[in-house]
C-alpha atoms as a PDB file:
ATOM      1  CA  UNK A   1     122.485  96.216  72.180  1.00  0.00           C
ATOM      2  CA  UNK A   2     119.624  93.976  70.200  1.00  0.00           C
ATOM      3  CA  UNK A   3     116.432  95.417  68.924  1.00  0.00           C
ATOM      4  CA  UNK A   4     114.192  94.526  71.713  1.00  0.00           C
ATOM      5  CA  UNK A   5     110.658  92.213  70.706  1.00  0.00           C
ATOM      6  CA  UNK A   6     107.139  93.469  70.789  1.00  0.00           C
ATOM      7  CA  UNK A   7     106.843  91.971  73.985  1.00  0.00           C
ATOM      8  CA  UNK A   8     110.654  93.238  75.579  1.00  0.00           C
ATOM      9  CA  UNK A   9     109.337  96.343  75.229  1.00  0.00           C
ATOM     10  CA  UNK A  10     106.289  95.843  76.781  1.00  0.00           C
ATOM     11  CA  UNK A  11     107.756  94.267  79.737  1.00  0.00           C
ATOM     12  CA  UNK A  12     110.510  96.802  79.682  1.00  0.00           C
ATOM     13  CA  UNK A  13     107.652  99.373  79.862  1.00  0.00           C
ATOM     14  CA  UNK A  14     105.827  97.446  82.438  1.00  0.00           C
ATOM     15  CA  UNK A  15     109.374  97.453  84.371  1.00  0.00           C
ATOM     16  CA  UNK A  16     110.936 101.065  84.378  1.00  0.00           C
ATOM     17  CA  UNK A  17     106.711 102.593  85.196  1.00  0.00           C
ATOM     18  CA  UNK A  18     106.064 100.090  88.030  1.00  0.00           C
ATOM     19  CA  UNK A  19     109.557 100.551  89.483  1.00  0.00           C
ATOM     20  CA  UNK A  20     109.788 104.352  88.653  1.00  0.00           C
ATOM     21  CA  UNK A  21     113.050 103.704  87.169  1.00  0.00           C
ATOM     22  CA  UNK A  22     114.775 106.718  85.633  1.00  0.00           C
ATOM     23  CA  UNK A  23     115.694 104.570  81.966  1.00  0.00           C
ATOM     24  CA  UNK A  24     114.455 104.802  78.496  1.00  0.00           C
ATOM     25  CA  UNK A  25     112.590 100.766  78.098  1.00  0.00           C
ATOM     26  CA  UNK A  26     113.842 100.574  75.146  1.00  0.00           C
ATOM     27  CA  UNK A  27     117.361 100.922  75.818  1.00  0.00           C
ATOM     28  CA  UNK A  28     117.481  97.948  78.316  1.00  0.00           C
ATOM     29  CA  UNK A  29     119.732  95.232  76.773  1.00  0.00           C
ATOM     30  CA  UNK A  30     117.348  92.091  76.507  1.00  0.00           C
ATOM     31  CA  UNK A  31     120.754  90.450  77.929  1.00  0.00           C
ATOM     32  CA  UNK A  32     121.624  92.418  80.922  1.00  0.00           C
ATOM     33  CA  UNK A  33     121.086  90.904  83.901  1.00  0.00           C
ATOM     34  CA  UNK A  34     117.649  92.410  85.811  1.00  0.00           C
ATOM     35  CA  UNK A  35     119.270  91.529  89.488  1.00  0.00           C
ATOM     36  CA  UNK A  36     121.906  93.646  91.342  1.00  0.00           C
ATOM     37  CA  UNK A  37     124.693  94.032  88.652  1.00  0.00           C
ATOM     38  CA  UNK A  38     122.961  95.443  85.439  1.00  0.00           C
ATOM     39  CA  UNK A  39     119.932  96.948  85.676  1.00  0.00           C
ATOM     40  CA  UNK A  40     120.344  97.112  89.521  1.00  0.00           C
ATOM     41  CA  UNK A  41     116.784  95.792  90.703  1.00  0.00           C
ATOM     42  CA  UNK A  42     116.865  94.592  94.306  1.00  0.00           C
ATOM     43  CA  UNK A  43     114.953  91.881  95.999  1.00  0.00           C
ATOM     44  CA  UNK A  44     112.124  94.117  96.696  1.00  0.00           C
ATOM     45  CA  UNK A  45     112.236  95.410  93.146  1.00  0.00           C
ATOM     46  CA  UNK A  46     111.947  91.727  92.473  1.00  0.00           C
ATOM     47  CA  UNK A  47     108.881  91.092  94.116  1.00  0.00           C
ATOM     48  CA  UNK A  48     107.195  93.911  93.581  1.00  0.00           C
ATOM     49  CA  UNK A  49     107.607  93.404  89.580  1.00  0.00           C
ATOM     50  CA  UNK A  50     105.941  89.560  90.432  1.00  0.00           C
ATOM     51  CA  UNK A  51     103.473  91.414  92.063  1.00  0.00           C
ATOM     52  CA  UNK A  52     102.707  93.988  88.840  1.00  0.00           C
ATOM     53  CA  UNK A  53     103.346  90.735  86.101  1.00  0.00           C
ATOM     54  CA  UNK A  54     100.677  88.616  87.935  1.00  0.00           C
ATOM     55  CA  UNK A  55      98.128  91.599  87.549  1.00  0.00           C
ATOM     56  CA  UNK A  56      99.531  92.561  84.230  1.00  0.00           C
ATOM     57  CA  UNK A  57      99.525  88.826  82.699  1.00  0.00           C
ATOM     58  CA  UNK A  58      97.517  86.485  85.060  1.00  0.00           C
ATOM     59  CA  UNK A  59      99.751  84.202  86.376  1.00  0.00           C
ATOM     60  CA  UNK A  60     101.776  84.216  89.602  1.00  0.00           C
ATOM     61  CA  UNK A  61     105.471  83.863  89.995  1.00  0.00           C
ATOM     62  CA  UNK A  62     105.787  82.877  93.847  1.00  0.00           C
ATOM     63  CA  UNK A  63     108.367  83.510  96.059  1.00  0.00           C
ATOM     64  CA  UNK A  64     109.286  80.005  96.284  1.00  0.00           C
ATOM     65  CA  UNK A  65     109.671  79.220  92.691  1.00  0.00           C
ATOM     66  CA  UNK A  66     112.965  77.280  92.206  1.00  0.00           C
ATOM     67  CA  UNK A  67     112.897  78.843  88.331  1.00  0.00           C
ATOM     68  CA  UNK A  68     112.752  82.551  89.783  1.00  0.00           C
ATOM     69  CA  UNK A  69     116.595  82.327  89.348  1.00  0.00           C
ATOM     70  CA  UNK A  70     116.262  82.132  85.507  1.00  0.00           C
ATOM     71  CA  UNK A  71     113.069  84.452  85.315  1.00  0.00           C
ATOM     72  CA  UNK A  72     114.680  87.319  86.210  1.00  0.00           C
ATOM     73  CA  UNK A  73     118.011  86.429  84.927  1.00  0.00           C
ATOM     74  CA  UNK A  74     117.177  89.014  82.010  1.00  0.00           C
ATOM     75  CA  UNK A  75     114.762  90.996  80.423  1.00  0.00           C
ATOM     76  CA  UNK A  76     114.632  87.930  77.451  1.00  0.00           C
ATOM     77  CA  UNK A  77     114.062  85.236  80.130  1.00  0.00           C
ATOM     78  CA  UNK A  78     111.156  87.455  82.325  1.00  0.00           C
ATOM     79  CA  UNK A  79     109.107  88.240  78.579  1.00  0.00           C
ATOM     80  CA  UNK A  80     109.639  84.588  77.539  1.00  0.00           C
ATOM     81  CA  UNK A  81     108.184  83.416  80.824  1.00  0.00           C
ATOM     82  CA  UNK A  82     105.624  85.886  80.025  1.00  0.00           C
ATOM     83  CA  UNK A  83     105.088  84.937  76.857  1.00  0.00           C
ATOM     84  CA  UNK A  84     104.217  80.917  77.696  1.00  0.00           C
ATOM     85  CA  UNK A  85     102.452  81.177  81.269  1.00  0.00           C
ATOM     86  CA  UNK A  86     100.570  84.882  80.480  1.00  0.00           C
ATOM     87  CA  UNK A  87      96.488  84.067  80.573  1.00  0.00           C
ATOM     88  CA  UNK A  88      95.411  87.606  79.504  1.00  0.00           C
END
């Protein structure tokens, strides 16, 4: 497992408190898948963390979004999407 970035942890933080997940943030692998096999989030837990990053960060990722895929592919693809569409 890498060191995670400032920002990992962040979202990692932002993650396991709006999900209630019973995990240490910074013990997520930044390459571990987010969906079903991994960390285990669901479709709901999906949108729900969309839901908590567009309040969070101020910019939406909709349903729809054909690069939703690769956004939650791992905790390094959601805080690099972070990183270059966040406004606040």
């Amino acid at each position: 497992m890498s060191q995670l970035s400032p920002l990992e942890q962040e979202v990692a933080e932002l993650i396991t408190q709006s999900l209630n997940l019973d995990t240490d943030p910074g013990s997520i692998d930044p390459a571990l898948p987010l969906y079903r096999e991994g960390l285990g989030l669901d479709s709901i837990d999906i949108l729900e963390l969309a839901l908590v990053l567009s309040k969070a960060y101020g910019f939406q990722i909709k349903s729809d979004d054909p690069d939703n895929t690769q956004i939650f592919s791992s905790l390094a693809a959601l805080a690099h999407t972070v990183e270059i569409r966040r406004t606040k």
